[in-house]
N, C-alpha and C. Protein backbone atom coordinates (compact mmCIF):
# COMPACT_ATOMS: atom_id res chain seq x y z
N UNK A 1 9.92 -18.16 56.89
CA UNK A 1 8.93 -17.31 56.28
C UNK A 1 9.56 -16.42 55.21
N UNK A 2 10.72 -15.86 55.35
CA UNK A 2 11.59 -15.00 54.54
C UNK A 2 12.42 -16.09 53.32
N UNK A 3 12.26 -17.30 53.30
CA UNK A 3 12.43 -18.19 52.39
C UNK A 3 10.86 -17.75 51.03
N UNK A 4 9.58 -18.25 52.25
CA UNK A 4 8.39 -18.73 50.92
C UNK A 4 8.06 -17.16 50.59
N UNK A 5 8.30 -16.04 51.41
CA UNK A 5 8.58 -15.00 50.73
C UNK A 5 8.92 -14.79 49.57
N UNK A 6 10.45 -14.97 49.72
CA UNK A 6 11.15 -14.71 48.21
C UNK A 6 10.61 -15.83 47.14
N UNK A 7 10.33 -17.08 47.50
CA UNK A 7 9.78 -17.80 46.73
C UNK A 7 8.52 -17.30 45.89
N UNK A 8 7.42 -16.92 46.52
CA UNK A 8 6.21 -16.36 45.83
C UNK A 8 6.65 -15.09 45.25
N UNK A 9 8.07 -14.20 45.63
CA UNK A 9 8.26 -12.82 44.62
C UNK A 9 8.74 -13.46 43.06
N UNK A 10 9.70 -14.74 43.83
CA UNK A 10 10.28 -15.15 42.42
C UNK A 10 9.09 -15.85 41.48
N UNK A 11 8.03 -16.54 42.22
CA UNK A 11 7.15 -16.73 41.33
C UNK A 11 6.15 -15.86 40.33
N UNK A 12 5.99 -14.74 41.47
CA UNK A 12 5.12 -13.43 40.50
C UNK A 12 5.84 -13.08 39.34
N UNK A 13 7.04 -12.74 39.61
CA UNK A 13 8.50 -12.27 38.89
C UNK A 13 8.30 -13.28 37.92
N UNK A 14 8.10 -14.94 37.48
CA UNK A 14 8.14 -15.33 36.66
C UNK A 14 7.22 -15.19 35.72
N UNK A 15 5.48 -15.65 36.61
CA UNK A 15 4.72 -15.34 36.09
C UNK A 15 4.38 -13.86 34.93
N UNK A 16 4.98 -12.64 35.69
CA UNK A 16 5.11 -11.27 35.35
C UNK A 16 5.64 -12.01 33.78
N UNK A 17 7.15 -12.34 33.68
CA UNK A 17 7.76 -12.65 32.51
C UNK A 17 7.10 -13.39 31.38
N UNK A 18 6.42 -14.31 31.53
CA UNK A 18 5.02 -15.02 30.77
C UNK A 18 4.83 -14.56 30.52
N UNK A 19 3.94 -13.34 31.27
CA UNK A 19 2.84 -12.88 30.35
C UNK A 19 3.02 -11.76 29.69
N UNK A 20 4.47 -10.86 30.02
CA UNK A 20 5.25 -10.10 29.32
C UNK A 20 5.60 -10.66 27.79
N UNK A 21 6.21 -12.11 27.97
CA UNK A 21 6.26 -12.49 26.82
C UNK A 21 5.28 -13.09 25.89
N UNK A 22 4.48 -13.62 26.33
CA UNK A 22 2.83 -13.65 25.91
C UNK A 22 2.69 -12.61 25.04
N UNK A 23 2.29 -11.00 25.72
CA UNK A 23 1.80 -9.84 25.48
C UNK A 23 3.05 -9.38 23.97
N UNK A 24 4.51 -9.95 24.38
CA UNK A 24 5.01 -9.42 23.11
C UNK A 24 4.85 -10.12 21.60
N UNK A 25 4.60 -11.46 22.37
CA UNK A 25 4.13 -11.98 20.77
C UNK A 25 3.12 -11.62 20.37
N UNK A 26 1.86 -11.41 21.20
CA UNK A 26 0.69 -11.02 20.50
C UNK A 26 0.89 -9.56 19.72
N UNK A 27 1.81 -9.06 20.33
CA UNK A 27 2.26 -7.50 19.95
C UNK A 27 2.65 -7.75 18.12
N UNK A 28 3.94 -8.70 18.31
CA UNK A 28 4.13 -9.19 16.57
C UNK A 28 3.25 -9.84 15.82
N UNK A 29 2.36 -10.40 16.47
CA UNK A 29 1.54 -10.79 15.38
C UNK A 29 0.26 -9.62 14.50
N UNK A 30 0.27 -8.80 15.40
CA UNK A 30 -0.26 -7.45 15.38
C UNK A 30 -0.12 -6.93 14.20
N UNK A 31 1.09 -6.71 14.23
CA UNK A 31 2.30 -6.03 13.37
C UNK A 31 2.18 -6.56 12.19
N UNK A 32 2.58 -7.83 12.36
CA UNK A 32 2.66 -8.89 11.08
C UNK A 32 1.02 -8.43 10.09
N UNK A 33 -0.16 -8.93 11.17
CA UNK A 33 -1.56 -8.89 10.47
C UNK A 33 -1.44 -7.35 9.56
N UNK A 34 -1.31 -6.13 10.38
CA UNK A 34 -1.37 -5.17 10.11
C UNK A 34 -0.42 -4.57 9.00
N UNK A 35 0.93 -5.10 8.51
CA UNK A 35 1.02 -4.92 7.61
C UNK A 35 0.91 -5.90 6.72
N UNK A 36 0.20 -6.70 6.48
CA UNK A 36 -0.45 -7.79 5.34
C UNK A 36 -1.28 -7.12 4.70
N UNK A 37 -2.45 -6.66 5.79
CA UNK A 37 -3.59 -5.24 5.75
C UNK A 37 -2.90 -4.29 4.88
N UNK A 38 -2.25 -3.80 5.27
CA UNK A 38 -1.50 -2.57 5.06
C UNK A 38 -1.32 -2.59 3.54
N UNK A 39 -0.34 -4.05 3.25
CA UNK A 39 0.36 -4.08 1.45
C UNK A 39 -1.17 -4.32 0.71
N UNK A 40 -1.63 -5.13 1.45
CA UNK A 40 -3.75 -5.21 0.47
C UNK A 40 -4.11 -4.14 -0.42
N UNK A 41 -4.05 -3.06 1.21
CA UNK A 41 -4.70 -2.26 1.07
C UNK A 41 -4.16 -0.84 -0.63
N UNK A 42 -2.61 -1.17 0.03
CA UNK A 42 -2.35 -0.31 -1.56
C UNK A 42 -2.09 -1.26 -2.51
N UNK A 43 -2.30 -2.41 -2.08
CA UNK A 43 -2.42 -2.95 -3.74
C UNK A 43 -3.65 -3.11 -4.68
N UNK A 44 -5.00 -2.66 -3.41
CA UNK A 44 -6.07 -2.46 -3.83
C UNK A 44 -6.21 -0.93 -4.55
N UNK A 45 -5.60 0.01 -3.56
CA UNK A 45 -5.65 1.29 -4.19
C UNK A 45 -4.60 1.52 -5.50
N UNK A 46 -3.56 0.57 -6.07
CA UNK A 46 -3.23 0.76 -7.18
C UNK A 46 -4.15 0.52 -8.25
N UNK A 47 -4.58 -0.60 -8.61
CA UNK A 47 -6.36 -1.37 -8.98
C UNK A 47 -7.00 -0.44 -9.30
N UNK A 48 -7.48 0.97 -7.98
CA UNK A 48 -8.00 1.62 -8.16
C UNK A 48 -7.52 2.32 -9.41
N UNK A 49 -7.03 3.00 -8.93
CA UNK A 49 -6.44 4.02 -9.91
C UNK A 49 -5.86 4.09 -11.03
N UNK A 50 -5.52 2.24 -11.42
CA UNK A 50 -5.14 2.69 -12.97
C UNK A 50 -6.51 1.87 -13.87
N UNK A 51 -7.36 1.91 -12.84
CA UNK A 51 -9.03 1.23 -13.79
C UNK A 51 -9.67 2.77 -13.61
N UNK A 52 -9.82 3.48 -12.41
CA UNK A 52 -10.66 4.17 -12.77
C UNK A 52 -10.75 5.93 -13.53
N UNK A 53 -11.88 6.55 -14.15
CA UNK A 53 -12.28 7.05 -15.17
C UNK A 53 -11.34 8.80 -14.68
N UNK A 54 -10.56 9.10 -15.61
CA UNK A 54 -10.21 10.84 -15.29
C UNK A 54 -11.34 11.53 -15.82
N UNK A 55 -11.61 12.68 -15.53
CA UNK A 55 -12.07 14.09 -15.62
C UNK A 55 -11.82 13.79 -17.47
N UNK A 56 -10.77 13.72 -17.90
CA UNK A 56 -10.21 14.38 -19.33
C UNK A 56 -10.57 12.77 -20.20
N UNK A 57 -10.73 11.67 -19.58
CA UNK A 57 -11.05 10.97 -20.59
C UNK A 57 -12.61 10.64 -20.98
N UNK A 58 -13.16 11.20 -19.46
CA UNK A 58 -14.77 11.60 -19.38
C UNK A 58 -14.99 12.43 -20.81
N UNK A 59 -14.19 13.16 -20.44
CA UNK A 59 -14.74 14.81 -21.43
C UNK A 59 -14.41 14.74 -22.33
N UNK A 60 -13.70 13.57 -22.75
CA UNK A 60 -13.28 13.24 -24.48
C UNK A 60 -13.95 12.09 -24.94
N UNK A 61 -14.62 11.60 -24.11
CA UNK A 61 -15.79 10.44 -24.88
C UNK A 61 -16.87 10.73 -24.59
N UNK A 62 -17.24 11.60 -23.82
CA UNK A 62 -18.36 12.74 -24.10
C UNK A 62 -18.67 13.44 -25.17
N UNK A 63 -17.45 13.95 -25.77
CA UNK A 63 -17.09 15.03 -26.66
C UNK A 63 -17.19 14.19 -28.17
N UNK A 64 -17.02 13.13 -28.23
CA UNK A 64 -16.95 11.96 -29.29
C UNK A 64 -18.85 11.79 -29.04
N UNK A 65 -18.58 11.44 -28.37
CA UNK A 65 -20.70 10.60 -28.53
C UNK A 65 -21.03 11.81 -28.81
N UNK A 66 -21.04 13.13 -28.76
CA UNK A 66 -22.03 14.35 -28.95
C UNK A 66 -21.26 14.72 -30.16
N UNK A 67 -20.22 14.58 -30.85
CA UNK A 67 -20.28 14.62 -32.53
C UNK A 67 -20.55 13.45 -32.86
N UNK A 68 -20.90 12.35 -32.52
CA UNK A 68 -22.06 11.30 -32.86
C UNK A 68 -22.94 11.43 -33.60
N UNK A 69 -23.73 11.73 -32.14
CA UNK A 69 -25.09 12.53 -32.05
C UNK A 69 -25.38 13.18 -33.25
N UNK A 70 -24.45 14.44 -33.35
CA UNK A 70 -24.48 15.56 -34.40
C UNK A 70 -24.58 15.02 -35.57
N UNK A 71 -23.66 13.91 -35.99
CA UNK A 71 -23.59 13.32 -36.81
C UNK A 71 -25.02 12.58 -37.26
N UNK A 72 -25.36 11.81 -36.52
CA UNK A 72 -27.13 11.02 -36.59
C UNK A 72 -27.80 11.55 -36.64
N UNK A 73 -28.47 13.18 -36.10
CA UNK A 73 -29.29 14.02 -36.31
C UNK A 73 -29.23 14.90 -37.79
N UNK A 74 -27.67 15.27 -38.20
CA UNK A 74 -28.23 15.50 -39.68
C UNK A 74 -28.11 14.69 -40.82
N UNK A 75 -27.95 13.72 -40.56
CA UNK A 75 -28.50 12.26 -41.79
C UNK A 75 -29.84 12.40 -41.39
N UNK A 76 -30.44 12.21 -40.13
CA UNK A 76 -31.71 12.53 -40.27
C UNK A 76 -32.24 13.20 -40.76
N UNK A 77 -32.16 14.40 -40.27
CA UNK A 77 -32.46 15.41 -41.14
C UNK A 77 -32.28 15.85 -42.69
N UNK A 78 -31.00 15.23 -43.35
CA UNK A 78 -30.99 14.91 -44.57
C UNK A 78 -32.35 14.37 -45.31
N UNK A 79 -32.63 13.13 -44.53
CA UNK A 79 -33.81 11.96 -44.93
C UNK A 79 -34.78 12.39 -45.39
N UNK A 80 -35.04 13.87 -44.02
CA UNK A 80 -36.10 14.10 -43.97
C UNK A 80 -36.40 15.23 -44.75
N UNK A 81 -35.72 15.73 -45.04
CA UNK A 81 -35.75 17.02 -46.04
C UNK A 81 -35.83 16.57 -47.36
N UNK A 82 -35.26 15.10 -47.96
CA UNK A 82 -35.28 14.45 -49.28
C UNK A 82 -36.42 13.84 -49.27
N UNK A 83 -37.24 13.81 -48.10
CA UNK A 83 -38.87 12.89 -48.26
C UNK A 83 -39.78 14.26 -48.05
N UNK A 84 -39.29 15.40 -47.42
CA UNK A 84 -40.56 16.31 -47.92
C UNK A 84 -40.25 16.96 -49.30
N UNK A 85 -39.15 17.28 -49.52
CA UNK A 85 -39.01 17.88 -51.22
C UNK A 85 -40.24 16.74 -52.16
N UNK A 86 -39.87 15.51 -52.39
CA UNK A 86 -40.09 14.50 -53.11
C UNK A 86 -41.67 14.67 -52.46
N UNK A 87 -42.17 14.86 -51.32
CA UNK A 87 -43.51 15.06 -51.52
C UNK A 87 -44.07 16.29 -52.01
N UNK A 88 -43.20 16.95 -52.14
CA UNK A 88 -43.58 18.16 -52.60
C UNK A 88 -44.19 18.33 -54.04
N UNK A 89 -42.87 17.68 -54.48
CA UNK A 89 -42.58 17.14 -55.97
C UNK A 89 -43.88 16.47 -56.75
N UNK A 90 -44.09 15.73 -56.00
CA UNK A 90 -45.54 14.54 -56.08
C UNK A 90 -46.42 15.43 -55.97
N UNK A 91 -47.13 16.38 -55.04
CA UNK A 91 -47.55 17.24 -54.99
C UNK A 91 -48.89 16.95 -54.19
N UNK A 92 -48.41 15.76 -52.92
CA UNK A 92 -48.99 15.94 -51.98
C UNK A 92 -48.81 16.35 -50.77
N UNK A 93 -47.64 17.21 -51.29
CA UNK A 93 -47.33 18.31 -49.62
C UNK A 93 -47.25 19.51 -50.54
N UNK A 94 -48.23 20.47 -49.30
CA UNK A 94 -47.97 21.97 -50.44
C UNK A 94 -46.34 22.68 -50.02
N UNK A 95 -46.02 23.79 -50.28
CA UNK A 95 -45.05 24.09 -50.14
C UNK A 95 -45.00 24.88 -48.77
N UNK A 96 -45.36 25.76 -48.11
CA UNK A 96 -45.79 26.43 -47.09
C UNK A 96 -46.01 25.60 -46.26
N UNK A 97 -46.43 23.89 -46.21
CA UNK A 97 -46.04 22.99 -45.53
C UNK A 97 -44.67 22.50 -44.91
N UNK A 98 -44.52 22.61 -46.20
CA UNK A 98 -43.22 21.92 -46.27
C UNK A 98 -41.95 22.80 -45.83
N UNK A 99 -42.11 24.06 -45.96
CA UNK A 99 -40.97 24.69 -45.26
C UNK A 99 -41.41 24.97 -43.84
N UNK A 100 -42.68 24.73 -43.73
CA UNK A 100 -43.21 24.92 -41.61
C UNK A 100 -42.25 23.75 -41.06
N UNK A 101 -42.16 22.73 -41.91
CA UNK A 101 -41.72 20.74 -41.00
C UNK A 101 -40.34 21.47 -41.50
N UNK A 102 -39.61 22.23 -42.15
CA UNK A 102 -38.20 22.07 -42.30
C UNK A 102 -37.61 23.06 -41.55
N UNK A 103 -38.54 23.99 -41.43
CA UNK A 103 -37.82 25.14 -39.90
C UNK A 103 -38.25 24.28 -38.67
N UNK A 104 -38.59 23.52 -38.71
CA UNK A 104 -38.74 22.46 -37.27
C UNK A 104 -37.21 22.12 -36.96
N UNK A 105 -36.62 21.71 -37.79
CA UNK A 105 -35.67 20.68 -37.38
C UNK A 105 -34.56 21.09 -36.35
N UNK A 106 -33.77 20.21 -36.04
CA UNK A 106 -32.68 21.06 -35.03
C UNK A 106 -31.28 21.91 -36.10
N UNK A 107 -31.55 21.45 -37.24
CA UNK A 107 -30.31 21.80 -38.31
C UNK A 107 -31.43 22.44 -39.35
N UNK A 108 -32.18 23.80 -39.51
CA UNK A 108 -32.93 24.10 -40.80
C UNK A 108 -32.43 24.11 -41.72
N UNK A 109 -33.50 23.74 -42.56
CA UNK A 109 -32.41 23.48 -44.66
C UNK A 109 -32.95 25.43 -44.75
N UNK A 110 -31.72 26.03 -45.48
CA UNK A 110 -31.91 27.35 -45.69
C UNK A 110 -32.48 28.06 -46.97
């Protein structure tokens, strides 16, 4: 009896070792997955960051389209001040008209 004793300890004892070693490979593969994950992940966050937009390059192509802007609004306004004179001229806009539509504008002719 003190034979199949030790026999079934040495068997648990082996079994134990299996699944010890089982449990450590699954442990490295862990490892392995997790840093694959890991290098992705900042090679995704480099990606990030040299595509996306700063604060200062926002506010300088902001700063460009709104002297654009500025720019397109008084050619307009140019246009429009050379088509009411010239109606003026013609003398089918009276004058008291014509300076009411030119204090309209966002840039008044003075």
């Amino acid at each position: 009896m003190e034979d199949q004793s030790k026999q079934e300890i040495l068997e648990a004892i082996s079994l134990l070792a299996e699944k010890l070693q089982e449990l450590s490979e699954d442990v490295d593969a862990l490892r392995s997955e997790s840093k694959s994950d890991s290098n992705a992940l900042k090679s995704d966050i480099k990606i990030i960051r040299a595509t996306m937009v700063t604060k200062s390059y926002l506010d300088d192509k902001i700063a460009d389209l709104r002297g654009e802007l500025v720019l397109l609004a008084r050619k307009s306004n140019t246009k429009l001040g050379a088509l009411v004179e010239r109606l003026v001229l013609q003398g089918t806009l009276k004058r008291e008209l014509a300076d009411k539509i030119l204090a309209l504008e966002p840039f008044p002719v003075a």
